[in-house]
N, C-alpha and C. Protein backbone atom coordinates (compact mmCIF):
# COMPACT_ATOMS: atom_id res chain seq x y z
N UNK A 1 120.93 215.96 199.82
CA UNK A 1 121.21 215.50 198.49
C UNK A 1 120.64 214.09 198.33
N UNK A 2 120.10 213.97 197.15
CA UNK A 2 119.25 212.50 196.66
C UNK A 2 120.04 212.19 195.59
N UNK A 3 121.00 211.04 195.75
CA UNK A 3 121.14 210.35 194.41
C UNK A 3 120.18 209.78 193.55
N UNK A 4 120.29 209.77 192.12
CA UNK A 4 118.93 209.58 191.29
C UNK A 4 119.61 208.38 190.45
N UNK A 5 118.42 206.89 190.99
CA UNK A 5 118.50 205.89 189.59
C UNK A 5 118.49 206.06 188.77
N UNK A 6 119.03 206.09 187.99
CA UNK A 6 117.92 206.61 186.59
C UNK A 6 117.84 204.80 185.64
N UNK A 7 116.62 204.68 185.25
CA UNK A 7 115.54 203.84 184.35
C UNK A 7 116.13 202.51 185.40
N UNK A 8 115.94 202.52 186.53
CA UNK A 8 115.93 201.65 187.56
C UNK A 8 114.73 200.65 187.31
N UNK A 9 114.08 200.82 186.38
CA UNK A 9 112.98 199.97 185.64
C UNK A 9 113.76 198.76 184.84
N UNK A 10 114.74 198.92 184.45
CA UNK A 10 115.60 198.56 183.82
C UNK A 10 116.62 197.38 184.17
N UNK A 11 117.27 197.61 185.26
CA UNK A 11 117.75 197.21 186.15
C UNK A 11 117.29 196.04 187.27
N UNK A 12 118.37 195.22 187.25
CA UNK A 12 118.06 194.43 188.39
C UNK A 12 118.09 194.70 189.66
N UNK A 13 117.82 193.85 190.97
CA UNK A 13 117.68 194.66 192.02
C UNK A 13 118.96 194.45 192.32
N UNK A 14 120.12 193.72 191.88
CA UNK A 14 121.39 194.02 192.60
C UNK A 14 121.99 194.87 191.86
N UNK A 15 121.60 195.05 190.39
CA UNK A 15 122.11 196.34 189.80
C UNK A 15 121.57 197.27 190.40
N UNK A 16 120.67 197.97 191.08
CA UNK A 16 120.38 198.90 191.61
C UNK A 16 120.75 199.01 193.14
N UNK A 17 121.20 197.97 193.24
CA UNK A 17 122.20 198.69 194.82
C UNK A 17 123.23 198.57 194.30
N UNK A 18 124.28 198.44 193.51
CA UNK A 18 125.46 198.68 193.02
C UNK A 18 125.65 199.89 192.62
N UNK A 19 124.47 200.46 192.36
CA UNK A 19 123.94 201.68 191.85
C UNK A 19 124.20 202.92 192.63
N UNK A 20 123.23 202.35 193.72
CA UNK A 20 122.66 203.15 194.68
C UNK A 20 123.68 203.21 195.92
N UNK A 21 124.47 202.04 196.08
CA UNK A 21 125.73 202.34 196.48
C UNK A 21 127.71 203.44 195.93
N UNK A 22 127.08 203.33 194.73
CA UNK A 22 127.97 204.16 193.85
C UNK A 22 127.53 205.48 194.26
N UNK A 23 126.21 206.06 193.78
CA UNK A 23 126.40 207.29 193.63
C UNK A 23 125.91 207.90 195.02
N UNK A 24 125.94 206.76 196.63
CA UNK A 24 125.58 207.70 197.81
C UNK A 24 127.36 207.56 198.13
N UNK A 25 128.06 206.66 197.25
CA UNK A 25 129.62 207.27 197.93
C UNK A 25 129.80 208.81 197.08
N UNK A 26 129.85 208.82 195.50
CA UNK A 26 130.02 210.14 195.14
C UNK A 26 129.18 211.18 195.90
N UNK A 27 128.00 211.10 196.54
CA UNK A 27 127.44 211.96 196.85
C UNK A 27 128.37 212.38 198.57
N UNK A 28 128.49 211.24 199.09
CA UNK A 28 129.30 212.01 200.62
C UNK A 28 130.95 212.02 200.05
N UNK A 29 131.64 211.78 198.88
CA UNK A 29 132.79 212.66 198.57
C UNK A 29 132.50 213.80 198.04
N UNK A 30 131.28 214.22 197.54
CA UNK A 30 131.33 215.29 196.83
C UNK A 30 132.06 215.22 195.45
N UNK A 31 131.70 214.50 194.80
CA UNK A 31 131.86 213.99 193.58
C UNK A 31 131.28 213.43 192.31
N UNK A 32 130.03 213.57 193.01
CA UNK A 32 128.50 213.48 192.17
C UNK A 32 128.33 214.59 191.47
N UNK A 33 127.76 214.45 190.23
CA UNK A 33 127.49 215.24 188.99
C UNK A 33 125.99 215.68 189.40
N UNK A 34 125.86 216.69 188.60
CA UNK A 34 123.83 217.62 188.92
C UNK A 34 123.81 216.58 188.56
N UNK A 35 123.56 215.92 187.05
CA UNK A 35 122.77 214.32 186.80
C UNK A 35 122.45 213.78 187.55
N UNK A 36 123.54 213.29 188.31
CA UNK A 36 123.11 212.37 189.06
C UNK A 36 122.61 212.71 190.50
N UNK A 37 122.17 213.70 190.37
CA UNK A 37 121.16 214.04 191.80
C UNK A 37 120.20 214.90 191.11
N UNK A 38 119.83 214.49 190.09
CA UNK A 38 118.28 215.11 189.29
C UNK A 38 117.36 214.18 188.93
N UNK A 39 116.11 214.48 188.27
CA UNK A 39 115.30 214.16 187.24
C UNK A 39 114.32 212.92 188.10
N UNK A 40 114.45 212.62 189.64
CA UNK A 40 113.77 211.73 190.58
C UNK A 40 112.26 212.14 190.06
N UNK A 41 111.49 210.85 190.31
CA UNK A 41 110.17 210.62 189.71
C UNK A 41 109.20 209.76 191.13
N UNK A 42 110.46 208.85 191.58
CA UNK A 42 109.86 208.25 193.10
C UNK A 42 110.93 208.31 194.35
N UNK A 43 110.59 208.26 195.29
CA UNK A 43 111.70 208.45 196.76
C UNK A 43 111.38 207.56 197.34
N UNK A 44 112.43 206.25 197.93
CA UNK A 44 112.36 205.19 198.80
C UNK A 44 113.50 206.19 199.93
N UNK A 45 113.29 205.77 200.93
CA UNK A 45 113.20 206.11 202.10
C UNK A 45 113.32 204.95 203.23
N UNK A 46 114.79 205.04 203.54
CA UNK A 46 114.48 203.90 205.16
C UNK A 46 115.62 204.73 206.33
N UNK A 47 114.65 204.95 207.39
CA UNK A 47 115.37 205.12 208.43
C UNK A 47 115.45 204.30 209.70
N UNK A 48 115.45 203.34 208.78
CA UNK A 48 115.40 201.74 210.00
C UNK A 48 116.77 201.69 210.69
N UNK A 49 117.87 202.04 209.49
CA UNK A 49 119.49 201.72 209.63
C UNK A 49 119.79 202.96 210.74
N UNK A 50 118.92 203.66 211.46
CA UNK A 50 119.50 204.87 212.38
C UNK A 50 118.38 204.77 213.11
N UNK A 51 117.75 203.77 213.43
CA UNK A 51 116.80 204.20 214.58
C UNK A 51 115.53 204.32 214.24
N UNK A 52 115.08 204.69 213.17
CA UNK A 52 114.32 205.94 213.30
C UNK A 52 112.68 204.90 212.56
N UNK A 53 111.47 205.36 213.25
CA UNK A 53 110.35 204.75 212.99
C UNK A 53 109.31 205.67 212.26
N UNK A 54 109.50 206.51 212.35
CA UNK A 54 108.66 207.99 211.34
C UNK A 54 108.64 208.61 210.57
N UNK A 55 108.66 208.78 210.04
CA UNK A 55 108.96 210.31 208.93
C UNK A 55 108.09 210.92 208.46
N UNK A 56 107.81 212.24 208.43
CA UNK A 56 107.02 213.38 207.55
C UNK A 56 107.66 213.90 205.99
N UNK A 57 107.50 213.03 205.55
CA UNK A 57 107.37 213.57 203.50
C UNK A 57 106.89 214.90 202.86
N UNK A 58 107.68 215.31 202.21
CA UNK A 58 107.11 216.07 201.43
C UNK A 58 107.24 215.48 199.81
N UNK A 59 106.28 215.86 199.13
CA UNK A 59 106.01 215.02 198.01
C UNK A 59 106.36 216.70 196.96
N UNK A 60 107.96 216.23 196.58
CA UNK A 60 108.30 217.12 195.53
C UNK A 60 107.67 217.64 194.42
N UNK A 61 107.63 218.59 193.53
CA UNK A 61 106.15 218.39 192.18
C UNK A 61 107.09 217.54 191.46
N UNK A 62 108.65 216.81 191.09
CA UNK A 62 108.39 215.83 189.81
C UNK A 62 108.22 214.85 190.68
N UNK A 63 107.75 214.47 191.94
CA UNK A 63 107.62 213.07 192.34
C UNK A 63 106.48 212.45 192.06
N UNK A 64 105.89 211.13 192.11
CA UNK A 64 104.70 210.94 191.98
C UNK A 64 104.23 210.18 192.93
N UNK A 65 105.39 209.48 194.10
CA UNK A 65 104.82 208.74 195.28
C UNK A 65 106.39 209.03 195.93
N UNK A 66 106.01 208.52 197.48
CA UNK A 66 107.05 207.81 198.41
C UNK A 66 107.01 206.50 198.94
N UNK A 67 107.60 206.18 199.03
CA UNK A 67 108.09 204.73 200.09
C UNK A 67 108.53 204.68 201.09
């Protein structure tokens, strides 16, 4: 499951981890709405916080890049 910013264009960068901290708690209670795990356009990506130095992407069709 991907929580989705939505118009994170919009937003400051501490509004968007207030954000992005909100809806990855609804998402591990299981309390997140479809909304808010739809309509993604870009995917940031860090697996620094677990170790991890690699990753293989797949580039969804509504995405238009990764990070």
């Amino acid at each position: 499951m991907v929580p989705v910013v939505k118009d994170a264009d919009m937003l400051s960068l501490l509004d968007i981890s207030r954000e992005v901290k909100r809806l990855s708690d609804a998402a591990r209670n299981g309390t997140g709405s479809r909304d808010e795990l739809s309509g993604s356009t870009f995917t940031i990506t860090s697996l620094g916080a677990i170790g991890g130095d690699r990753k293989s992407t797949r580039l969804n069709s509504s995405h238009h890049a990764h990070l």
